[in-house]
Protein backbone atom coordinates (compact mmCIF):
# COMPACT_ATOMS: atom_id res chain seq x y z
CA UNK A 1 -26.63 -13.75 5.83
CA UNK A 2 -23.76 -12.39 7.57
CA UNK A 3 -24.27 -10.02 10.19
CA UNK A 4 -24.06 -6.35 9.56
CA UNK A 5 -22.42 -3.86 12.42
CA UNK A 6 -22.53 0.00 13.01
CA UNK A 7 -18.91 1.10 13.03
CA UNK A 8 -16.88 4.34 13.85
CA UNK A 9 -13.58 5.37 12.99
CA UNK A 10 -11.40 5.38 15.62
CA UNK A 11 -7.97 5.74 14.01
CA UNK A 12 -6.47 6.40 10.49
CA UNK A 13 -2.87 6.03 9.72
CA UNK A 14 -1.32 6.80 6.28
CA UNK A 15 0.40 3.26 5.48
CA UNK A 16 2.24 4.10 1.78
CA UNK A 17 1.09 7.20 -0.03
CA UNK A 18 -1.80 6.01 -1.64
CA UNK A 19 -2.86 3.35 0.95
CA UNK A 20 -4.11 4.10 4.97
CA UNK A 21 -4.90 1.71 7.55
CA UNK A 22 -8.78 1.95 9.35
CA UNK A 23 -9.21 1.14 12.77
CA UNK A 24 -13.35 0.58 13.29
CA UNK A 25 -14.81 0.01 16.61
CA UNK A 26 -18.23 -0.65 17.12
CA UNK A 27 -20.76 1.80 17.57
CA UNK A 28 -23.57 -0.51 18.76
CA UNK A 29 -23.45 -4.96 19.53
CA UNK A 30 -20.64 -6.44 18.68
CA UNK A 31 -21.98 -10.48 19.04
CA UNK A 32 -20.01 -12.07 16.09
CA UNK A 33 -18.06 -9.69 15.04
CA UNK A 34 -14.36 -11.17 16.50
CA UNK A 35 -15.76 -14.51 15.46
CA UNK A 36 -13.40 -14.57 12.29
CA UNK A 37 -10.28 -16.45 10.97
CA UNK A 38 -6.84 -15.09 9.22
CA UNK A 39 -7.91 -14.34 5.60
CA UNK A 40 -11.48 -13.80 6.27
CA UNK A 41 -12.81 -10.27 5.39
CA UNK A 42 -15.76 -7.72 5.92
CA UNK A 43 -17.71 -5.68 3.24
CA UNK A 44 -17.87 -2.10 3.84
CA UNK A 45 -20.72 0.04 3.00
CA UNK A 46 -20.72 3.74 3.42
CA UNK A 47 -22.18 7.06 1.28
CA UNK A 48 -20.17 8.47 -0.66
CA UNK A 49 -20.01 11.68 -3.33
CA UNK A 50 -18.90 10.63 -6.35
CA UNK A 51 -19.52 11.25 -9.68
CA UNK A 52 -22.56 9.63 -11.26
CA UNK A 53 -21.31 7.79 -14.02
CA UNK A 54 -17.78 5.79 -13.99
CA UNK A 55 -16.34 3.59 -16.85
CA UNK A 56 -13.18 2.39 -17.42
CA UNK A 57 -10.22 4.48 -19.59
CA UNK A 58 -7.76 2.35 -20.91
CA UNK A 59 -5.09 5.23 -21.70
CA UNK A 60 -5.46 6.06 -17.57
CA UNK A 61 -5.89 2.72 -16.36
CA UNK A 62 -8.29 3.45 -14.23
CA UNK A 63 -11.84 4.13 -13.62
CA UNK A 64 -12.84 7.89 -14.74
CA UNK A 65 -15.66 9.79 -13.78
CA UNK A 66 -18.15 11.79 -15.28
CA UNK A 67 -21.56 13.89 -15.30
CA UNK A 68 -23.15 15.38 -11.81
CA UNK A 69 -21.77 14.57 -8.26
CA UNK A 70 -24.15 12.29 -6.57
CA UNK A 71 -24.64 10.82 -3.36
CA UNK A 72 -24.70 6.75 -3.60
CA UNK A 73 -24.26 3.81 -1.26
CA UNK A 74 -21.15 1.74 -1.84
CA UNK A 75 -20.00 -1.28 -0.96
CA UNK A 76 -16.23 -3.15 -0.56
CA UNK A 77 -14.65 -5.84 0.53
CA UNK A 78 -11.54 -5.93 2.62
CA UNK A 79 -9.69 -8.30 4.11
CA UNK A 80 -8.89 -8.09 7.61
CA UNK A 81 -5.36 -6.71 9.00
CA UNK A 82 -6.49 -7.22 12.39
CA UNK A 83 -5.90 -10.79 14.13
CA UNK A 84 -9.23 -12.14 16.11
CA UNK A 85 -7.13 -12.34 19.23
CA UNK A 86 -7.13 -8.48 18.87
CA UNK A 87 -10.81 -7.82 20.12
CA UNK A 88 -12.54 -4.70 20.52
CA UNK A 89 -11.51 -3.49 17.16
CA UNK A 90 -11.17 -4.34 13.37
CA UNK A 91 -8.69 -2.69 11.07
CA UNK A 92 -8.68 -2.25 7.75
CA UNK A 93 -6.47 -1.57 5.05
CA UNK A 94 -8.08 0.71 2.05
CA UNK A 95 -5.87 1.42 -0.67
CA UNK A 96 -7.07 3.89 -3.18
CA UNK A 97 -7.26 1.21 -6.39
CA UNK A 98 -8.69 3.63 -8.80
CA UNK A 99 -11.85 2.35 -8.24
CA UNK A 100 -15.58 3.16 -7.68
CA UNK A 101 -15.43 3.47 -3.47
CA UNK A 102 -11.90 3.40 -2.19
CA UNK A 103 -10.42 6.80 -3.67
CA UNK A 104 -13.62 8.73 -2.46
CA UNK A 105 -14.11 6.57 0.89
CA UNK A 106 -9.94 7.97 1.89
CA UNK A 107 -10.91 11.26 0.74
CA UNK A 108 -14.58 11.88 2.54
CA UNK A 109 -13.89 10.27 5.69
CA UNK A 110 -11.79 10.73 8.94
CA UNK A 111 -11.86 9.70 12.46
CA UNK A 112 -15.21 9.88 14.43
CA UNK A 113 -17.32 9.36 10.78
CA UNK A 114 -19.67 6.31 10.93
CA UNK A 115 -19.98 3.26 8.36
CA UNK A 116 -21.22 -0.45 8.45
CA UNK A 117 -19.57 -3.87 7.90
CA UNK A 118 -21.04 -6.36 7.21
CA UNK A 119 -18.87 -10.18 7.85
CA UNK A 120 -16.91 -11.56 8.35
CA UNK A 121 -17.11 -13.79 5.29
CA UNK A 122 -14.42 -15.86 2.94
CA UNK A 123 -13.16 -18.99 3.22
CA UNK A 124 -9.33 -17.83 2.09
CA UNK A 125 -6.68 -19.55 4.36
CA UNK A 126 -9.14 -21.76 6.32
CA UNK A 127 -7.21 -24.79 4.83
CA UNK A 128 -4.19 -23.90 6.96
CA UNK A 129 -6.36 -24.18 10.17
CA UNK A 130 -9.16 -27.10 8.63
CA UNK A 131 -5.80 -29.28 7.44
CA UNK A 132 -3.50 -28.48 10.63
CA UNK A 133 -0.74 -26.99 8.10
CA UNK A 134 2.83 -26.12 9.62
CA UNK A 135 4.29 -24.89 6.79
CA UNK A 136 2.81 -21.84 4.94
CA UNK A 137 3.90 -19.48 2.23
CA UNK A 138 2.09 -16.39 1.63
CA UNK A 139 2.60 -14.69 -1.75
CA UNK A 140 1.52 -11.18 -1.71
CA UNK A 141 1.39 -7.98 -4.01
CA UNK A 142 0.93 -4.50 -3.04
CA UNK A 143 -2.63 -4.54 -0.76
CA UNK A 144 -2.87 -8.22 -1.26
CA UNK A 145 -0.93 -8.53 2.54
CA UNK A 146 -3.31 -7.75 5.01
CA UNK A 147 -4.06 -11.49 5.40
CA UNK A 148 -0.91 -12.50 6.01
CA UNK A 149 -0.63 -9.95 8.47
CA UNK A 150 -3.53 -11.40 10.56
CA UNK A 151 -2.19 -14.57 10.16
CA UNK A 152 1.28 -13.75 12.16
CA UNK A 153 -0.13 -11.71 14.68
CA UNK A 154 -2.47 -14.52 15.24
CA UNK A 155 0.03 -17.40 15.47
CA UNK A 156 2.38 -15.39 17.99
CA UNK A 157 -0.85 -14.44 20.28
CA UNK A 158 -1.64 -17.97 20.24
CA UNK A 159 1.43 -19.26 20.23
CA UNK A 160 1.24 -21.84 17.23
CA UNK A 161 3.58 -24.09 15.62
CA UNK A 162 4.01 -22.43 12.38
CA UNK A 163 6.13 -21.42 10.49
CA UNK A 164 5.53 -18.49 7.48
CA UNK A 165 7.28 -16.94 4.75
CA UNK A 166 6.38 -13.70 3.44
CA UNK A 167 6.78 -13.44 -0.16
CA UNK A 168 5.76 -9.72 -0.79
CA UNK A 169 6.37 -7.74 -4.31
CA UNK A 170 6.02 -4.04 -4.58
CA UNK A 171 6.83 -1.30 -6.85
CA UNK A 172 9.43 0.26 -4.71
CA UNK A 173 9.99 -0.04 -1.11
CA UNK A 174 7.92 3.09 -0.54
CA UNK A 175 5.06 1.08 -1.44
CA UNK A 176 6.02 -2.03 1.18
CA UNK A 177 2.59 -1.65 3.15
CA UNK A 178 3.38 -2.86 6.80
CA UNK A 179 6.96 -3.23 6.56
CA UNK A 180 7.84 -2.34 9.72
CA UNK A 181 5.24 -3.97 11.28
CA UNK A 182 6.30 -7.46 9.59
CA UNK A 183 9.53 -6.92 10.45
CA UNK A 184 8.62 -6.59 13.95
CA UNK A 185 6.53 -10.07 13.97
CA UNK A 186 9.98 -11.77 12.64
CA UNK A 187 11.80 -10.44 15.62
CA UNK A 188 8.82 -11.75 17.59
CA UNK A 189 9.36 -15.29 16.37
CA UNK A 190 12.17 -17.69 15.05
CA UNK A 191 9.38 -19.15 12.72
CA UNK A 192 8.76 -16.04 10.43
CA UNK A 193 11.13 -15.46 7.08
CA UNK A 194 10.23 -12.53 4.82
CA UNK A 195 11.70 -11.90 1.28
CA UNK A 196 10.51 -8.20 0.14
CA UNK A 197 10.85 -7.60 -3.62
CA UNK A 198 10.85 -4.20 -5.74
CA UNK A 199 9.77 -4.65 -9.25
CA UNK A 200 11.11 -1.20 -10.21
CA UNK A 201 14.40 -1.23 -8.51
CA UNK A 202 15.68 2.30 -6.60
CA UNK A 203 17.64 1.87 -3.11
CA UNK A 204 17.53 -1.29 -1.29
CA UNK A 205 17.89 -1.32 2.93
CA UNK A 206 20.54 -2.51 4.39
CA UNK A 207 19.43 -5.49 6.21
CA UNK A 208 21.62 -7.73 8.74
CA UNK A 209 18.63 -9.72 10.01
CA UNK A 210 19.39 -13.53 8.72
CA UNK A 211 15.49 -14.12 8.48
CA UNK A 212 14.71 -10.25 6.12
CA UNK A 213 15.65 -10.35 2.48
CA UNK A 214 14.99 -7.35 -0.11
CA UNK A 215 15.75 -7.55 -3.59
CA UNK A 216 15.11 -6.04 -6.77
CA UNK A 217 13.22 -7.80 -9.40
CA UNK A 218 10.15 -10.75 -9.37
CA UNK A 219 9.63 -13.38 -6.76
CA UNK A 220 10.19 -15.79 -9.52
CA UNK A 221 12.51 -15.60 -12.70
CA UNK A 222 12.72 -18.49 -15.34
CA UNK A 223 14.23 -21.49 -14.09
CA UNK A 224 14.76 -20.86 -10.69
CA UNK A 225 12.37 -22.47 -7.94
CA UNK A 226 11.84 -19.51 -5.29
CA UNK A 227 10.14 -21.61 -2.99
CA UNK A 228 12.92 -24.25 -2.87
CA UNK A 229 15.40 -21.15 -2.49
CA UNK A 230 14.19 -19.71 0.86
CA UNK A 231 11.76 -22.80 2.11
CA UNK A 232 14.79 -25.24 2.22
CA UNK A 233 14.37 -29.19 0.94
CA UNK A 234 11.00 -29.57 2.84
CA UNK A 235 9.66 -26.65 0.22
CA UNK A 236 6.88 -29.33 -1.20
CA UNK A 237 5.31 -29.59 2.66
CA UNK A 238 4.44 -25.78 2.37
CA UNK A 239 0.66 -24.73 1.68
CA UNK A 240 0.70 -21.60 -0.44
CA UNK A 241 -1.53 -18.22 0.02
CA UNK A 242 -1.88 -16.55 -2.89
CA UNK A 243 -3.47 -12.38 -2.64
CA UNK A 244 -3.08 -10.05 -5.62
CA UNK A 245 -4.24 -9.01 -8.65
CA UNK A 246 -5.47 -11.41 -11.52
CA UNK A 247 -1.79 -10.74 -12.90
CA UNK A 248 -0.41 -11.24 -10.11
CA UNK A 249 -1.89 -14.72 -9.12
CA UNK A 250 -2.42 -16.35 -13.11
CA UNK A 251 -0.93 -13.81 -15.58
CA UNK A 252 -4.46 -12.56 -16.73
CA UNK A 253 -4.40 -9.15 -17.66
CA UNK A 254 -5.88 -6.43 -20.34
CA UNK A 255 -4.54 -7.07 -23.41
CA UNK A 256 -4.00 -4.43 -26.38
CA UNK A 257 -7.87 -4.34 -26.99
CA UNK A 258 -8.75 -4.21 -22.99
CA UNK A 259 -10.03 -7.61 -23.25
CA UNK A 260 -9.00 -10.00 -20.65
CA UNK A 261 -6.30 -12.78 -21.68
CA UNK A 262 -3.57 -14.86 -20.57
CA UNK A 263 -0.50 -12.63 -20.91
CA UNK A 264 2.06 -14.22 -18.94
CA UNK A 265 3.01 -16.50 -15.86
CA UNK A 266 1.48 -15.65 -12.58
CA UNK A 267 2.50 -16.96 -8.79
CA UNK A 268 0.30 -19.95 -9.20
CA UNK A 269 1.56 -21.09 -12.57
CA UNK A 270 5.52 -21.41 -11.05
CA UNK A 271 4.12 -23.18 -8.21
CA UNK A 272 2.15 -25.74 -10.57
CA UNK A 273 5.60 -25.98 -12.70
CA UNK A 274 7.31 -27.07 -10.21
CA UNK A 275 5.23 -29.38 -8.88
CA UNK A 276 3.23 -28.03 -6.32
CA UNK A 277 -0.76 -29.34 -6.06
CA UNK A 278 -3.61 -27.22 -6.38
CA UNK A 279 -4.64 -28.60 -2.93
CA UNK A 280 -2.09 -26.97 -1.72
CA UNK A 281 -2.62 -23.70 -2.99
CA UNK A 282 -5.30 -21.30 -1.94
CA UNK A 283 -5.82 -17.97 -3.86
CA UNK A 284 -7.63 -14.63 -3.53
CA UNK A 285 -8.26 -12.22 -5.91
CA UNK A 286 -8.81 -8.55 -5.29
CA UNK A 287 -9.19 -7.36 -8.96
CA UNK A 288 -8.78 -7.87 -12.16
CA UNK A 289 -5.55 -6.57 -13.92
């Protein structure tokens, strides 16, 4: 079983306006806890007051509560924004999903408060590492990037031979969680390329940097090979990260009866279409859409 670890808060900063990074330090031992990878992540388990029944409404899509405030133990998984060369702390991003734990875990806690994690655990990305990959593409939507932020804060601390993309889709650029910070890691090294893309247009930056692109629209439209466009002709060598929603990753969504179905084309299906092989694609799945 993985291990479990007292943690405090030691830092909160609001990322977008419905998402805040978490930086935990450990209360008590730490033995094991920086033993982790890129793309791993840790469960969290605090109390929380919440109400004590919650169902899904399909008008809100969301989950709605109801009935008497009670006190209950939660638990969530999140990946880890935090490289393992950072030791001494973990960070976290929670975004509030409209969920069971993460709207009420933002709301009832601050700096100083107390919680467990339990981890690390996941086996997300350790095919770049396992296969000795120098070519990776990492397709994120909304708080479906912490991995890949681990992952370039890791290969500039120890100094790999690798090169990324970012492929990152938000609603707006508001909602860009760590854009700075990514931005920052290009500067940092010639190997990093980032392509940022709003799905529900508003202002663009301006952008001279020949390695930051921002666009409005999806990472893929019909007919055109995105990889290919910002990868170059050695596109089929990348391995592909995949972190997002079940839309997001295979099209699978609610339909008009809030049953589950195939509703369109997701990351992964473009990537199949043109050719890319499932061994080269690795995919994690934060919800269902």
């Amino acid at each position: 079983m993985p291990a479990k670890y007292k943690m405090q808060i030691e830092k909160i900063t609001q990322e977008t306006e419905d998402s805040k990074s978490i930086i935990l330090v450990p209360a008590e031992s730490d033995d094991g806890l920086f033993d982790y990878m890129p793309g791993q992540f840790f469960t969290v388990e605090a109390e929380i007051m919440r109400p004590k029944v919650m169902a899904y409404d399909r008008s809100k899509e969301m989950m709605v509560g109801s009935g008497e405030i009670v006190n209950v133990t939660e638990r969530k998984a999140f990946s880890a924004v935090s490289s393992p060369t950072e030791e001494g702390y973990i960070e976290l991003l929670v975004k509030s999903e409209k969920g069971v734990f993460a709207p009420y875990f933002l709301e009832q806690y601050d700096v100083g408060d107390f919680c467990t994690l339990q981890g690390p655990q996941g086996r997300f990305m350790a095919n770049i590492f396992q296969n000795g990959e120098k070519f990776v593409a990492c397709w994120s939507a909304g708080s479906g990037i912490p991995s890949t932020v681990s992952l370039m804060k890791y290969a500039i601390d120890k100094e790999l031979d690798l090169k990324v993309i970012v492929f990152d889709s938000n609603k707006t650029i508001e909602d860009i969680i760590y854009h700075e910070r990514i931005k920052e890691f290009i500067n940092q090294s010639e190997n990093f390329i980032s392509v940022f893309t709003v799905t529900r247009g508003g202002r663009l930056p301006n952008s001279n940097h020949p390695r930051v692109t921002h666009y409005s629209g999806r990472l893929w439209t019909d007919g055109e090979n995105t990889l290919a466009k910002h990868a170059g002709g050695n596109w089929r060598s990348f391995f592909n990260t995949i972190c997002g929603s079940s839309s997001f990753i295979n099209g699978i969504g609610r339909d008009d009866n809030s049953k589950f179905a195939k509703l369109g084309d997701g990351i992964e299906d473009h990537l199949l279409e043109f050719g890319i092989p499932k061994n080269k694609i690795d995919k994690d799945q934060y919800y269902l859409q």
